[in-house]
Protein backbone atom coordinates (compact mmCIF):
# COMPACT_ATOMS: atom_id res chain seq x y z
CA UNK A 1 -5.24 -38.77 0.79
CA UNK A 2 -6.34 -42.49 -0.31
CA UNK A 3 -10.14 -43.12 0.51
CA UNK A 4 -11.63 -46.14 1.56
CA UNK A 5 -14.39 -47.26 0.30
CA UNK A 6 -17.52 -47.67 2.27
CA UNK A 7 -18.04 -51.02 1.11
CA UNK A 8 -14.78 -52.08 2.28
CA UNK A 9 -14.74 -50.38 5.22
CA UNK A 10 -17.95 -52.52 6.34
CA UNK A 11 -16.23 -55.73 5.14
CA UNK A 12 -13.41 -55.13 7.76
CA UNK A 13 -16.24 -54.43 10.70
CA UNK A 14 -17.86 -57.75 9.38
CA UNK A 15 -15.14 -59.16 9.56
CA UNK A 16 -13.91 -58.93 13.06
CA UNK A 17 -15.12 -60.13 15.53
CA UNK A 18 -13.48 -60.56 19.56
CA UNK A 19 -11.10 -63.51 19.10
CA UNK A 20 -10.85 -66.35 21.76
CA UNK A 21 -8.68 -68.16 20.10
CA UNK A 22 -5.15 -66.96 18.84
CA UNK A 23 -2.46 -68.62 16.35
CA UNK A 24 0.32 -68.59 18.28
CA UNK A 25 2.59 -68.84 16.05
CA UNK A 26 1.80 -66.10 13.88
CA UNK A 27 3.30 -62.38 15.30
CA UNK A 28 2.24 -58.95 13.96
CA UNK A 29 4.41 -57.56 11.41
CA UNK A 30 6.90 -54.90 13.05
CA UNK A 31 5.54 -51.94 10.53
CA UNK A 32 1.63 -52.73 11.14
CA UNK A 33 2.40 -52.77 15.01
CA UNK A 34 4.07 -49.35 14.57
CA UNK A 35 0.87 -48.14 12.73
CA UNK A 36 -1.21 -49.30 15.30
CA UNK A 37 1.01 -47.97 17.99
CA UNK A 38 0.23 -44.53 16.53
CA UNK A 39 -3.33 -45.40 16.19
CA UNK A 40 -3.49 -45.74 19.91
CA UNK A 41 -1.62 -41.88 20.06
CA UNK A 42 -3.42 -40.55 18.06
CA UNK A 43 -6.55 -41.42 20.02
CA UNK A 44 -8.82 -38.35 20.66
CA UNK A 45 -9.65 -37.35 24.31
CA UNK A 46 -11.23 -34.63 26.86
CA UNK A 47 -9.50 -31.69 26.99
CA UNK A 48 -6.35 -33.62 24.55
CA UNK A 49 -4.93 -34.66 28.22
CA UNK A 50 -4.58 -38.30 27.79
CA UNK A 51 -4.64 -39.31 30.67
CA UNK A 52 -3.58 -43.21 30.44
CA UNK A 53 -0.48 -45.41 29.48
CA UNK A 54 -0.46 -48.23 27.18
CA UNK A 55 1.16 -51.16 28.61
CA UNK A 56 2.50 -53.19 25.50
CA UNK A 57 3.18 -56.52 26.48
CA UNK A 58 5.20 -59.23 24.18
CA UNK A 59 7.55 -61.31 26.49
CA UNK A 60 5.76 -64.36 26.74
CA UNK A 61 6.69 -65.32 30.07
CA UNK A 62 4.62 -62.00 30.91
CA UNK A 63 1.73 -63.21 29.16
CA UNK A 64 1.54 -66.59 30.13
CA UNK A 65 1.34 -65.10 33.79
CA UNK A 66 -1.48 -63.10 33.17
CA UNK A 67 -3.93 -65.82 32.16
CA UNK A 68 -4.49 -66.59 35.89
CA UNK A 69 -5.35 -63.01 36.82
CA UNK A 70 -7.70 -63.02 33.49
CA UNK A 71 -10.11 -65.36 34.97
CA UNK A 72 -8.02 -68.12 33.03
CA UNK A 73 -8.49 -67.06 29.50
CA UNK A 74 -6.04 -68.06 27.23
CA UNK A 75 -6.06 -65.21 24.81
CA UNK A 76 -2.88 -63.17 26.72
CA UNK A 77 -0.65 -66.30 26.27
CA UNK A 78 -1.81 -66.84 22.66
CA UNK A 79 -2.02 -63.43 20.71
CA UNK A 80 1.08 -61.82 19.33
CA UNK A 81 0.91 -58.38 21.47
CA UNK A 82 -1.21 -57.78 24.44
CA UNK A 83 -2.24 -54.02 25.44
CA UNK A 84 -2.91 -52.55 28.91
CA UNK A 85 -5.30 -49.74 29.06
CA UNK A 86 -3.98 -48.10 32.31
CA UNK A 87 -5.24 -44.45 33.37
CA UNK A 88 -4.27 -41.73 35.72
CA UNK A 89 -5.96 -41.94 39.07
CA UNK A 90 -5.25 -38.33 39.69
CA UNK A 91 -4.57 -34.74 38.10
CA UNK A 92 -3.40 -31.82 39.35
CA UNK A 93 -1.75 -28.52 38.44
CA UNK A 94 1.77 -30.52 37.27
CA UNK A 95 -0.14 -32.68 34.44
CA UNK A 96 -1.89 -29.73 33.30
CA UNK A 97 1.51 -27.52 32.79
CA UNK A 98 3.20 -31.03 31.31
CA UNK A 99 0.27 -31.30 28.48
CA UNK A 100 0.46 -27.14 27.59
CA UNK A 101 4.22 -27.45 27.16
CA UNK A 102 3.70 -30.13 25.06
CA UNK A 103 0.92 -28.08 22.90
CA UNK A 104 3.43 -24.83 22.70
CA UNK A 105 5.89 -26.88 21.44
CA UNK A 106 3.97 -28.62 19.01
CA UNK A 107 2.27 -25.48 18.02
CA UNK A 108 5.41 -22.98 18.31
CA UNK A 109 3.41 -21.15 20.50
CA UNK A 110 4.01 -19.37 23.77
CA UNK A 111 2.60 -21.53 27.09
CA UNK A 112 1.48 -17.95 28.25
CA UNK A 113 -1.01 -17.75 25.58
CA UNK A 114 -2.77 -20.98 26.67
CA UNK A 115 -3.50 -18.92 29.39
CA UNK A 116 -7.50 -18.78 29.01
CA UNK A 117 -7.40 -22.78 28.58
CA UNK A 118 -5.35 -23.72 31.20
CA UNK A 119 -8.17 -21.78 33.61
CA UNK A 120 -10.93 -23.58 31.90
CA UNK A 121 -9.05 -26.99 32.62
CA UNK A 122 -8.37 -25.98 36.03
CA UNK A 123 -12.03 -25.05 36.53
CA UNK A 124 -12.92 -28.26 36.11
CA UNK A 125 -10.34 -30.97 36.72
CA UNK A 126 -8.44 -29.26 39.82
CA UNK A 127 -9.54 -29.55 42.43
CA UNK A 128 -12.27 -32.59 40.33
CA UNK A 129 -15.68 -30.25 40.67
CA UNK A 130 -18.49 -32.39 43.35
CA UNK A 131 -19.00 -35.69 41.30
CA UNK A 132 -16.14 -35.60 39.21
CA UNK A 133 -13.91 -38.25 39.78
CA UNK A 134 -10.60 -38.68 37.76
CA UNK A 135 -10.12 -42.21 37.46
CA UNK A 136 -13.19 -42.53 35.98
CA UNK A 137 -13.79 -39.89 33.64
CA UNK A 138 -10.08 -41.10 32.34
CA UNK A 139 -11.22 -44.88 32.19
CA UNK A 140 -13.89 -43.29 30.10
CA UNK A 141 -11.14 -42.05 27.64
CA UNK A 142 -9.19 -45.53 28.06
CA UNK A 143 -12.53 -47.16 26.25
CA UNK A 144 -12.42 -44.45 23.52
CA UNK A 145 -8.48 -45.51 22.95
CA UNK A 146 -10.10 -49.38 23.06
CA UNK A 147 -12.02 -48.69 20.26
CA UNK A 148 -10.04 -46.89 17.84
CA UNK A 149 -7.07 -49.55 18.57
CA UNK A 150 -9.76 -52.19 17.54
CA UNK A 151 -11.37 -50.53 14.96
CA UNK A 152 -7.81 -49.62 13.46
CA UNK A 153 -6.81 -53.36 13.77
CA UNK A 154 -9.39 -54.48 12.13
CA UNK A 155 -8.78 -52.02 9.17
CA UNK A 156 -5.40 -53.40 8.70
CA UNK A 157 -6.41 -57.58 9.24
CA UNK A 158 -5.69 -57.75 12.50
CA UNK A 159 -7.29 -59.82 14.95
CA UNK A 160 -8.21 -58.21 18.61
CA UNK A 161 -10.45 -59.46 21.31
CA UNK A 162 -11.47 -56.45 24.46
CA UNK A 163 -10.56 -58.40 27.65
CA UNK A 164 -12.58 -56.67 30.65
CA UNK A 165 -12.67 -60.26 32.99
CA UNK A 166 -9.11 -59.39 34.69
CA UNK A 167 -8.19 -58.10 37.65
CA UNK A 168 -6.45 -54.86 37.60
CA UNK A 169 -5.09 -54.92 41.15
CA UNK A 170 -3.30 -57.72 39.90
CA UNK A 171 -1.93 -57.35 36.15
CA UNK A 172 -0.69 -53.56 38.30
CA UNK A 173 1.67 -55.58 40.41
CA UNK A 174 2.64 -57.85 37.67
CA UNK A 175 3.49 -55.52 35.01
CA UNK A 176 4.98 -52.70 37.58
CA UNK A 177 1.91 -50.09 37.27
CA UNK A 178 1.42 -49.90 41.19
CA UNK A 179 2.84 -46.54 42.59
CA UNK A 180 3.50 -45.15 39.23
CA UNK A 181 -0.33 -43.37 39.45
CA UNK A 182 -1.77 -45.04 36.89
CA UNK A 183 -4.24 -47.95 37.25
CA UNK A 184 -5.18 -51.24 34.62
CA UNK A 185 -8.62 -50.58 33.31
CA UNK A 186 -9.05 -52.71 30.52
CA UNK A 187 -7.20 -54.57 28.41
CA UNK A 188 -6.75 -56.01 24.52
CA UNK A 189 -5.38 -58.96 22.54
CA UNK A 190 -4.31 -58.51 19.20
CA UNK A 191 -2.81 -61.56 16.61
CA UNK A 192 -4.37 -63.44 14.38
CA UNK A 193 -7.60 -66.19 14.47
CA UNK A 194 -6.07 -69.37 14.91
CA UNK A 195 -8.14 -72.68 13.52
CA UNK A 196 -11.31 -74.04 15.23
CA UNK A 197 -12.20 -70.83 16.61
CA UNK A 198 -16.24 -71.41 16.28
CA UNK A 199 -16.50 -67.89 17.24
CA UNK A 200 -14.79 -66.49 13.67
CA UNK A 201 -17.83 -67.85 11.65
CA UNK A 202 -21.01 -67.21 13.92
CA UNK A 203 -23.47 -64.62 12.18
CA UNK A 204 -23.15 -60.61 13.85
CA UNK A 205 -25.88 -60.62 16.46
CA UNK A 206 -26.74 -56.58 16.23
CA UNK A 207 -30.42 -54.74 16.61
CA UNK A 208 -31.72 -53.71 13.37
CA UNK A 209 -29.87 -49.82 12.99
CA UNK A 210 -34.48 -48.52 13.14
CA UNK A 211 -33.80 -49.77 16.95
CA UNK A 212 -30.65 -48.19 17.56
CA UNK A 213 -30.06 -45.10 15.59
CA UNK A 214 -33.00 -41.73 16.06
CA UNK A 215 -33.16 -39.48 13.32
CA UNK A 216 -34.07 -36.15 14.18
């Protein structure tokens, strides 16, 4: 397996930055959206449940609607594909069974020999234990998604910017999420910097790593 190098692998995270101003004109390659489609897949989370849907959205009309219900930022309209981070609002017995068939399969294994970890997951997710609530220990695993899809982006010179200032009651009517028990939590913009963004060229504003990172 190819390694890269840490000195490029900094240059990428230098490199991006959240984008408020798209090209346009410019669209993702079909073969680097595909990677990055995996990327979002292949996204670690608790238990392996993934509990969330990602809402790719392309047809402009779509994405010109959404500006309003993003507190009127233009990114939506402007970037080539726009992701939906929506999660699960509940879990019960049914999405347990449907992720353990999935893992026998995978795994050519027999579902009865999950046994011990389906009672662990039930133990804990069904009925949610006191203070446990699904929607968001799941948005939780939504941001994880967030920042491998951006991380993974930037990696291939791709251009993303988070968008948290929407309103999820909203982009779930729009985009047909309401009913479906899943919720918006977040979403991201991904294209490329167009010209006169004054954001692309600002200096990184990050604590020295003595303030952030303990040794022990």
């Amino acid at each position: 397996m190819e390694t890269m190098t840490t000195k490029a692998m900094l240059e990428r995270l230098n490199w991006r930055y959240a984008t408020k101003r798209f090209d346009a004109k410019r669209k993702i390659p079909a073969d680097t959206w595909s990677a990055l489609e995996q990327a979002l897949v292949l996204t670690p989370s608790s238990f392996g449940l993934q509990p969330w849907r990602f809402v790719v959205v392309t047809d402009q009309g779509v994405k010109e609607k959404l500006v309003p219900i993003s507190w009127n930022q233009t990114q939506s309209a402007e970037c080539s594909h726009y992701v939906v981070f929506a999660v699960k609002t509940e879990l019960g017995e049914a999405d347990l069974d449907r992720y353990l068939a999935r893992m026998a399969e995978v795994r050519n294994v027999e579902v009865e020999s999950l046994a011990a970890f389906r009672g662990m997951m039930m133990s804990t997710l069904v009925p949610p234990k006191p203070g446990f609530v699904v929607k968001h220990w799941a948005a939780l695993q939504a941001y994880i998604a967030l920042g491998n899809f951006m991380t993974c982006a930037a990696m291939l010179g791709v251009d993303t910017c988070p968008m948290e200032g929407i309103e999820p009651a909203k982009y779930d009517e729009l985009l047909g999420i309401t009913g479906s028990g899943y919720a918006t939590v977040v979403a991201c913009a991904a294209g490329y910097r167009g010209d006169g963004d004054r954001h692309a060229t600002l200096p990184k504003v990050r604590f020295a790593a003595e303030d952030v990172i303990k040794r022990v």
